[in-house]
PDB file of N, CA and C in Angstrom:
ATOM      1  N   UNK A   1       9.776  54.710-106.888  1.00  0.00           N
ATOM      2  CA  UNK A   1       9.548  54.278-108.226  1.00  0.00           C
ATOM      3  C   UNK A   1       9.374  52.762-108.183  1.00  0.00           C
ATOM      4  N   UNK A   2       8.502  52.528-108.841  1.00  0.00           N
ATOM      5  CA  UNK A   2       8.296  50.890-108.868  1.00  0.00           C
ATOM      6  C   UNK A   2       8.475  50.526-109.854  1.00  0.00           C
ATOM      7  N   UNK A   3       9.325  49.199-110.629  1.00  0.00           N
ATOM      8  CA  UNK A   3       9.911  48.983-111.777  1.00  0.00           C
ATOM      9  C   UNK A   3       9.262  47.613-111.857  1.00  0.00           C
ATOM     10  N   UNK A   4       9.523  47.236-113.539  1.00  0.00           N
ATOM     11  CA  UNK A   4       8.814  45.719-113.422  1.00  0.00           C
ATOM     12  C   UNK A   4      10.137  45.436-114.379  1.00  0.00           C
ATOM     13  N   UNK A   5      10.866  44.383-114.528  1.00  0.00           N
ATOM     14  CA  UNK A   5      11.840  43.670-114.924  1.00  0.00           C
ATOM     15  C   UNK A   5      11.722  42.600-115.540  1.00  0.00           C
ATOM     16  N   UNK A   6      12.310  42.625-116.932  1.00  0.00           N
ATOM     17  CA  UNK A   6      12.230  40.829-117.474  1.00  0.00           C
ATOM     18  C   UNK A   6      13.005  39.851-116.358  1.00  0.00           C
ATOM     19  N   UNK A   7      11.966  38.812-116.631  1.00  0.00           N
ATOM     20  CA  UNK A   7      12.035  37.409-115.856  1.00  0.00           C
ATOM     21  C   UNK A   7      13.477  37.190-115.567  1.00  0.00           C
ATOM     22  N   UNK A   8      13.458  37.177-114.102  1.00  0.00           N
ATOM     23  CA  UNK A   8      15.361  36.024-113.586  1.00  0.00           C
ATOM     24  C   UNK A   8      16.193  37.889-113.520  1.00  0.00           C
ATOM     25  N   UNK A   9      15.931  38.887-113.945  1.00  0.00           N
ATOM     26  CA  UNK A   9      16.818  40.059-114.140  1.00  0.00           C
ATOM     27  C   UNK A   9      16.861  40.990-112.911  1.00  0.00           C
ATOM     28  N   UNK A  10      15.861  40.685-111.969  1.00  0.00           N
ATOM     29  CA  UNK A  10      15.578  41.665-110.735  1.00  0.00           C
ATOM     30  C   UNK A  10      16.992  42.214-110.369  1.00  0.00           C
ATOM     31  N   UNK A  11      17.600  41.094-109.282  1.00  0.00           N
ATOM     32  CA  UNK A  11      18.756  41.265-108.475  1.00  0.00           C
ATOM     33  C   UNK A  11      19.672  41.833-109.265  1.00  0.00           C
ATOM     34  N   UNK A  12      20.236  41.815-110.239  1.00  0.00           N
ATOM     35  CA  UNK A  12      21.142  42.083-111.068  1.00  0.00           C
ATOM     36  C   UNK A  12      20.952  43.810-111.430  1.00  0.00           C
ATOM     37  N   UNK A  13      19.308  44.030-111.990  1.00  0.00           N
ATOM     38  CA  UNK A  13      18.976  45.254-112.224  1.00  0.00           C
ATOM     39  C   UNK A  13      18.472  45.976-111.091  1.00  0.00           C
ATOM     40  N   UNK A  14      18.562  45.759-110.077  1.00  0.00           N
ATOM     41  CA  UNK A  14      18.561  46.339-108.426  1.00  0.00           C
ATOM     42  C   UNK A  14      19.841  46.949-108.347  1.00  0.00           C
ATOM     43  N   UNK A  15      20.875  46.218-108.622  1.00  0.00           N
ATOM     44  CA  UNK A  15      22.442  46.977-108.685  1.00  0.00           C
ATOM     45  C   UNK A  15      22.564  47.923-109.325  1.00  0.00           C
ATOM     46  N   UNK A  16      22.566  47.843-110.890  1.00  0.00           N
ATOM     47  CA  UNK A  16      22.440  48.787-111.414  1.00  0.00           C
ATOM     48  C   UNK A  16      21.983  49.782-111.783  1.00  0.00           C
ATOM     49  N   UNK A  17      20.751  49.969-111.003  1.00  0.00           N
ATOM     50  CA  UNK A  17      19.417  51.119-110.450  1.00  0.00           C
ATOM     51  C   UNK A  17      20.057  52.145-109.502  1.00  0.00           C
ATOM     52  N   UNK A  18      20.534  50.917-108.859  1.00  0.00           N
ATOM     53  CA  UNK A  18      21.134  51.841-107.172  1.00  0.00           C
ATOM     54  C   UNK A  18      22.562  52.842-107.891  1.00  0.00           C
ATOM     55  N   UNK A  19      23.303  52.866-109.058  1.00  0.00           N
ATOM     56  CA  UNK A  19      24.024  53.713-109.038  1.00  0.00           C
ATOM     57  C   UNK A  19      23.497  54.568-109.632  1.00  0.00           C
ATOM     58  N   UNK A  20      22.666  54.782-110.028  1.00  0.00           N
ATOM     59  CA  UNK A  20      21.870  56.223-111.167  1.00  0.00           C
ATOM     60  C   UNK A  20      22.035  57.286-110.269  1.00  0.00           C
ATOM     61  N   UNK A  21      22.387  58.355-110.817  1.00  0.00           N
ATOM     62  CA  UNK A  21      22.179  59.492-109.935  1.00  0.00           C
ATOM     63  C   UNK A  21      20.611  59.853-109.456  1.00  0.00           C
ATOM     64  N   UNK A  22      20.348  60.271-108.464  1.00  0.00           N
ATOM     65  CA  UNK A  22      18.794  60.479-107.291  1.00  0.00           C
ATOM     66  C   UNK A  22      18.418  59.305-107.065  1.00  0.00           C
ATOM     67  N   UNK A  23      18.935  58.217-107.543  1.00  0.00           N
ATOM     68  CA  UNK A  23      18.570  56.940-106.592  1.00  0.00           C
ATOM     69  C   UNK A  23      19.063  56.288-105.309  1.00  0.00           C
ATOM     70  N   UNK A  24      18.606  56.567-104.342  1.00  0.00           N
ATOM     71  CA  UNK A  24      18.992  56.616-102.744  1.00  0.00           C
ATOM     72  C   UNK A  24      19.113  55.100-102.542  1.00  0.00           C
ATOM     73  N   UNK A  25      18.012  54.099-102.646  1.00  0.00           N
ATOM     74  CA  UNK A  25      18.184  53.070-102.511  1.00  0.00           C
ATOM     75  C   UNK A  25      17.134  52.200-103.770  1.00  0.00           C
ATOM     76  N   UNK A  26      17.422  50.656-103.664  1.00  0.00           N
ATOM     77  CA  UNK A  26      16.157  49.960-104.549  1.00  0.00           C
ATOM     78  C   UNK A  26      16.700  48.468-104.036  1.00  0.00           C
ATOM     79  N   UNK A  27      15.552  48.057-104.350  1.00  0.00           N
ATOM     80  CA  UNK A  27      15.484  46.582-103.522  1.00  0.00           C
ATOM     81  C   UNK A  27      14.716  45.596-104.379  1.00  0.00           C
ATOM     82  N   UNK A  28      14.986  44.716-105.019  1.00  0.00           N
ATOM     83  CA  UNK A  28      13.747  43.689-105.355  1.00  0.00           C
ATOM     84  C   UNK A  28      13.337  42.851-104.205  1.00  0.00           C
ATOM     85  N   UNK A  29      11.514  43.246-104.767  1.00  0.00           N
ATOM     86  CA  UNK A  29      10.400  42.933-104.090  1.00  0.00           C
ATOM     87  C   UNK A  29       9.564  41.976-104.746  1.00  0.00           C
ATOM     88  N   UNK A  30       8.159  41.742-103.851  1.00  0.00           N
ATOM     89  CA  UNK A  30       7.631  40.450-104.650  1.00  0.00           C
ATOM     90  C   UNK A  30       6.064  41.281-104.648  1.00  0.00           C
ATOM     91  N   UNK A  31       5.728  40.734-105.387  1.00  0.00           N
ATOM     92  CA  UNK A  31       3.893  41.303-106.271  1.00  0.00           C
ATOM     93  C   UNK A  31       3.975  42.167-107.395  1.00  0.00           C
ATOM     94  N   UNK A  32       3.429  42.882-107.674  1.00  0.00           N
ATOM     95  CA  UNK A  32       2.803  43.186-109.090  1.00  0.00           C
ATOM     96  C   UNK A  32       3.721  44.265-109.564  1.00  0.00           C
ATOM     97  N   UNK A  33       4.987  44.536-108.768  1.00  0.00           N
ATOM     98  CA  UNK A  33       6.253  45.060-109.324  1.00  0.00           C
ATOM     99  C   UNK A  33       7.624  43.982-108.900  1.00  0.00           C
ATOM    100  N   UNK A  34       8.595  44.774-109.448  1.00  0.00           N
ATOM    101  CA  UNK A  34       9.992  44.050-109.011  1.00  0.00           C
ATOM    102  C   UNK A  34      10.864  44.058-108.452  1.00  0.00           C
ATOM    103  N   UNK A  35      10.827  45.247-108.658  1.00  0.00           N
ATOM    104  CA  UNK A  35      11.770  46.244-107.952  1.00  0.00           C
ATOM    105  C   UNK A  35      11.347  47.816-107.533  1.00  0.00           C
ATOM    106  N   UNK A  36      11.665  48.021-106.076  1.00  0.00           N
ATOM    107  CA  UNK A  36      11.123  49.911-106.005  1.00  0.00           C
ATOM    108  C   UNK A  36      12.545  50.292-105.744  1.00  0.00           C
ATOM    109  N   UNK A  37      12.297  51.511-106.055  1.00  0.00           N
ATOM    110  CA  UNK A  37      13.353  52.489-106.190  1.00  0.00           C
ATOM    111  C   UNK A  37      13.429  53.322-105.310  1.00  0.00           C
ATOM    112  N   UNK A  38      13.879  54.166-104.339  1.00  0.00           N
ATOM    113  CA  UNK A  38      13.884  55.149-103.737  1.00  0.00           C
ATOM    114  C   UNK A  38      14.791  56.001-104.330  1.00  0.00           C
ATOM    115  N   UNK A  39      13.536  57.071-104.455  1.00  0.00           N
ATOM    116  CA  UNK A  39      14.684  58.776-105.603  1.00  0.00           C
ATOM    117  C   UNK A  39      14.346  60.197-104.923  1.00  0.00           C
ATOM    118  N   UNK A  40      15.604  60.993-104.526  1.00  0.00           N
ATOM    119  CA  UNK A  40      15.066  62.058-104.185  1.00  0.00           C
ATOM    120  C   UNK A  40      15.542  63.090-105.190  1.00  0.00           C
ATOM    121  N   UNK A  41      14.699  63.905-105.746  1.00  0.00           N
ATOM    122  CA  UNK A  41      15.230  65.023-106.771  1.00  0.00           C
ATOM    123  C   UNK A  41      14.987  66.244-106.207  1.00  0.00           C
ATOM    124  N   UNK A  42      15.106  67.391-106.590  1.00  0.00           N
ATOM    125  CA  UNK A  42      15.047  68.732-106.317  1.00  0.00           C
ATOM    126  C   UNK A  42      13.795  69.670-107.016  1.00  0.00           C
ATOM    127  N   UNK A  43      13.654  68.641-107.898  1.00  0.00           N
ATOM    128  CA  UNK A  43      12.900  69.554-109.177  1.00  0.00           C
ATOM    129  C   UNK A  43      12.100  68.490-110.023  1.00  0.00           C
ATOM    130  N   UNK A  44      11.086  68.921-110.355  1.00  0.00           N
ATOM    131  CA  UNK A  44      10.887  68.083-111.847  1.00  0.00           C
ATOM    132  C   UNK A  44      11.463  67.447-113.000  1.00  0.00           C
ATOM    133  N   UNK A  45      12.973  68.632-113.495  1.00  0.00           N
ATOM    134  CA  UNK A  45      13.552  68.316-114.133  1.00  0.00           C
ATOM    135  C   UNK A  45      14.522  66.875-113.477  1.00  0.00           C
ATOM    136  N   UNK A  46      15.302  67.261-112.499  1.00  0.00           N
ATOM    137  CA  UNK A  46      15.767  66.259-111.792  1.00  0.00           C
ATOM    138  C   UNK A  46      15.307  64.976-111.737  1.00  0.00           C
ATOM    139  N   UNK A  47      14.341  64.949-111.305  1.00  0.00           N
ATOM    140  CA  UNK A  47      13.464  63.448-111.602  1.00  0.00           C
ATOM    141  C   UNK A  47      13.148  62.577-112.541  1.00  0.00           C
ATOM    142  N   UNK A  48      13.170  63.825-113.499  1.00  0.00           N
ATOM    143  CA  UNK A  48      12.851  63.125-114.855  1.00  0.00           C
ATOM    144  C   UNK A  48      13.955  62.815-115.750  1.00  0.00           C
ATOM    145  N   UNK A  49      15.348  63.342-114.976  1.00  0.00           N
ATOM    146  CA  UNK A  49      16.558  62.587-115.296  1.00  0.00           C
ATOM    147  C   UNK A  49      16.858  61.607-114.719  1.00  0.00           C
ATOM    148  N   UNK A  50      16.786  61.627-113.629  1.00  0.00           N
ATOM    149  CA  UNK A  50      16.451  59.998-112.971  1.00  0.00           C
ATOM    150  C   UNK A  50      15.873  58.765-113.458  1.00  0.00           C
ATOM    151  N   UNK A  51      14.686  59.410-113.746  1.00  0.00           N
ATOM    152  CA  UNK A  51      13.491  58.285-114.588  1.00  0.00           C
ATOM    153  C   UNK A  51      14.500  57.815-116.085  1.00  0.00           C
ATOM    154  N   UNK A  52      14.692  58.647-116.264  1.00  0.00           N
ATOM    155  CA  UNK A  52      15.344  58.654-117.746  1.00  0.00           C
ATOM    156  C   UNK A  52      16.491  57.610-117.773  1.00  0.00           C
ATOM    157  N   UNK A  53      17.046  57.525-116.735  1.00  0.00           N
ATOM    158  CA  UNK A  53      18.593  56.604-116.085  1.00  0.00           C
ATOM    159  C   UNK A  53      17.976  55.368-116.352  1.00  0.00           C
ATOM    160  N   UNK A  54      17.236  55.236-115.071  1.00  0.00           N
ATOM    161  CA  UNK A  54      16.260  54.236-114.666  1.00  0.00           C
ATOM    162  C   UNK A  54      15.803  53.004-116.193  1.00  0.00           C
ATOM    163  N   UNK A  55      14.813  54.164-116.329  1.00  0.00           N
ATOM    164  CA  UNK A  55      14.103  53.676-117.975  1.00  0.00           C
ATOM    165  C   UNK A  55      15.407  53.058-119.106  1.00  0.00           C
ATOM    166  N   UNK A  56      16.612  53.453-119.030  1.00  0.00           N
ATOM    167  CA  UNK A  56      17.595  53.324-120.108  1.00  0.00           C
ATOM    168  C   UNK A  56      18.370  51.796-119.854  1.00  0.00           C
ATOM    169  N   UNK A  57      17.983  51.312-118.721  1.00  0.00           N
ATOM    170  CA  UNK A  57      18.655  50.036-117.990  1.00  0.00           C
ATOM    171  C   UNK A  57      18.483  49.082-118.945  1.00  0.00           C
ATOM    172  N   UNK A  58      18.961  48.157-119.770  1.00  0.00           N
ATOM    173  CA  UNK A  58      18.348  46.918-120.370  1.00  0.00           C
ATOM    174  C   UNK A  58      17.718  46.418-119.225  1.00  0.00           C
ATOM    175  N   UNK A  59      16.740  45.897-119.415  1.00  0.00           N
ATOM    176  CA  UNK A  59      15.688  44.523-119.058  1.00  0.00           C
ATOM    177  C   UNK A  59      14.982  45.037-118.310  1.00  0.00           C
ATOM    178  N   UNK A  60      14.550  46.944-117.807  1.00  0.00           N
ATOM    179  CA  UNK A  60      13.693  47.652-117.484  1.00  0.00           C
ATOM    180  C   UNK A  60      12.476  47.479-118.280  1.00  0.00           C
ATOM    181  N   UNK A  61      11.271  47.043-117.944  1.00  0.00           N
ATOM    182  CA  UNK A  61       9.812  46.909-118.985  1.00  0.00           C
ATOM    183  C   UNK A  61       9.277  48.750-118.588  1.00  0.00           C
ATOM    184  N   UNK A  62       9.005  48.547-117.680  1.00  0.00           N
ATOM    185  CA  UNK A  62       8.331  49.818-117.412  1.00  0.00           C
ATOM    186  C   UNK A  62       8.632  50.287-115.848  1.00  0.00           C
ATOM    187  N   UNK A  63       8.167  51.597-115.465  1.00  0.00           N
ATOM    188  CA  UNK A  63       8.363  52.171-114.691  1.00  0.00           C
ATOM    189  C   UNK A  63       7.316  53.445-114.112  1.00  0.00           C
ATOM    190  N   UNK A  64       7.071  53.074-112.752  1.00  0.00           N
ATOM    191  CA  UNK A  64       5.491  53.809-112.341  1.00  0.00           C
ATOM    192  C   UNK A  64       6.536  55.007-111.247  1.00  0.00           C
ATOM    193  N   UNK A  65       6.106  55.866-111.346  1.00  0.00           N
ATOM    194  CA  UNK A  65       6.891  56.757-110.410  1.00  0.00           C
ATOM    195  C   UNK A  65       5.366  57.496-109.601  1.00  0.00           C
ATOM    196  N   UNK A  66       5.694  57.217-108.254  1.00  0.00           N
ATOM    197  CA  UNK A  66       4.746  57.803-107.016  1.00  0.00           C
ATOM    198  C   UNK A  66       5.678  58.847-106.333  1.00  0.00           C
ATOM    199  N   UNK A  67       5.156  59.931-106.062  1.00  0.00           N
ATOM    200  CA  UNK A  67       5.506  61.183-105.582  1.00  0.00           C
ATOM    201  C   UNK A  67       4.820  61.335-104.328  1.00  0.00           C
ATOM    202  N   UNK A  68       6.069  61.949-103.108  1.00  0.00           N
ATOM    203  CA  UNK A  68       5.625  61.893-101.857  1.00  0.00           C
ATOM    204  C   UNK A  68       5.633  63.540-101.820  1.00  0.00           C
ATOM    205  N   UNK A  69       4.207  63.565-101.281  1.00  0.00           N
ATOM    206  CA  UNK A  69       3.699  65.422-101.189  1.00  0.00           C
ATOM    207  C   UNK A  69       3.774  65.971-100.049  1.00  0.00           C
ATOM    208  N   UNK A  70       4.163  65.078 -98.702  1.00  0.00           N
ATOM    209  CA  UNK A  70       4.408  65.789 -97.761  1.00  0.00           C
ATOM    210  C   UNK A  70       5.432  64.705 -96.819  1.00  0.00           C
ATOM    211  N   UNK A  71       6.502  65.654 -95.873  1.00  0.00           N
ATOM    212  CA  UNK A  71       7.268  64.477 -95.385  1.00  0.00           C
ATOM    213  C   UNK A  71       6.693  64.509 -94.186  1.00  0.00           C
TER     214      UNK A  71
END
């Protein structure tokens, strides 16, 4: 998941990403996002409780979720 964050909020909202449930890891990064997320779910539904975590963070703008189709 790639997140974009209000200005100066990355590091701070990297922490609080990483405890959501299906979030494995997240790191702020530099270019045209802020932070990625690493999420593993089971299901659709799963994920989209994740996203839902994610999305609920203050100083979250938006959130692009890429799906890996084969390991």
């Amino acid at each position: 998941m790639f997140i974009n964050a209000m200005r100066g909020q990355s590091l701070a909202l990297t922490k609080a990403i990483r405890v959501v449930g299906g979030v494995t890891g997240a790191d702020a990064i530099t270019g045209d996002y802020d932070i990625v997320a690493m999420v593993e779910a089971r299901d659709l539904a799963d994920l989209r409780t994740t996203m839902a975590g994610v999305q609920a963070i203050d100083g979250i703008l938006k959130t692009t979720t890429c799906m890996v189709l084969s390991d």
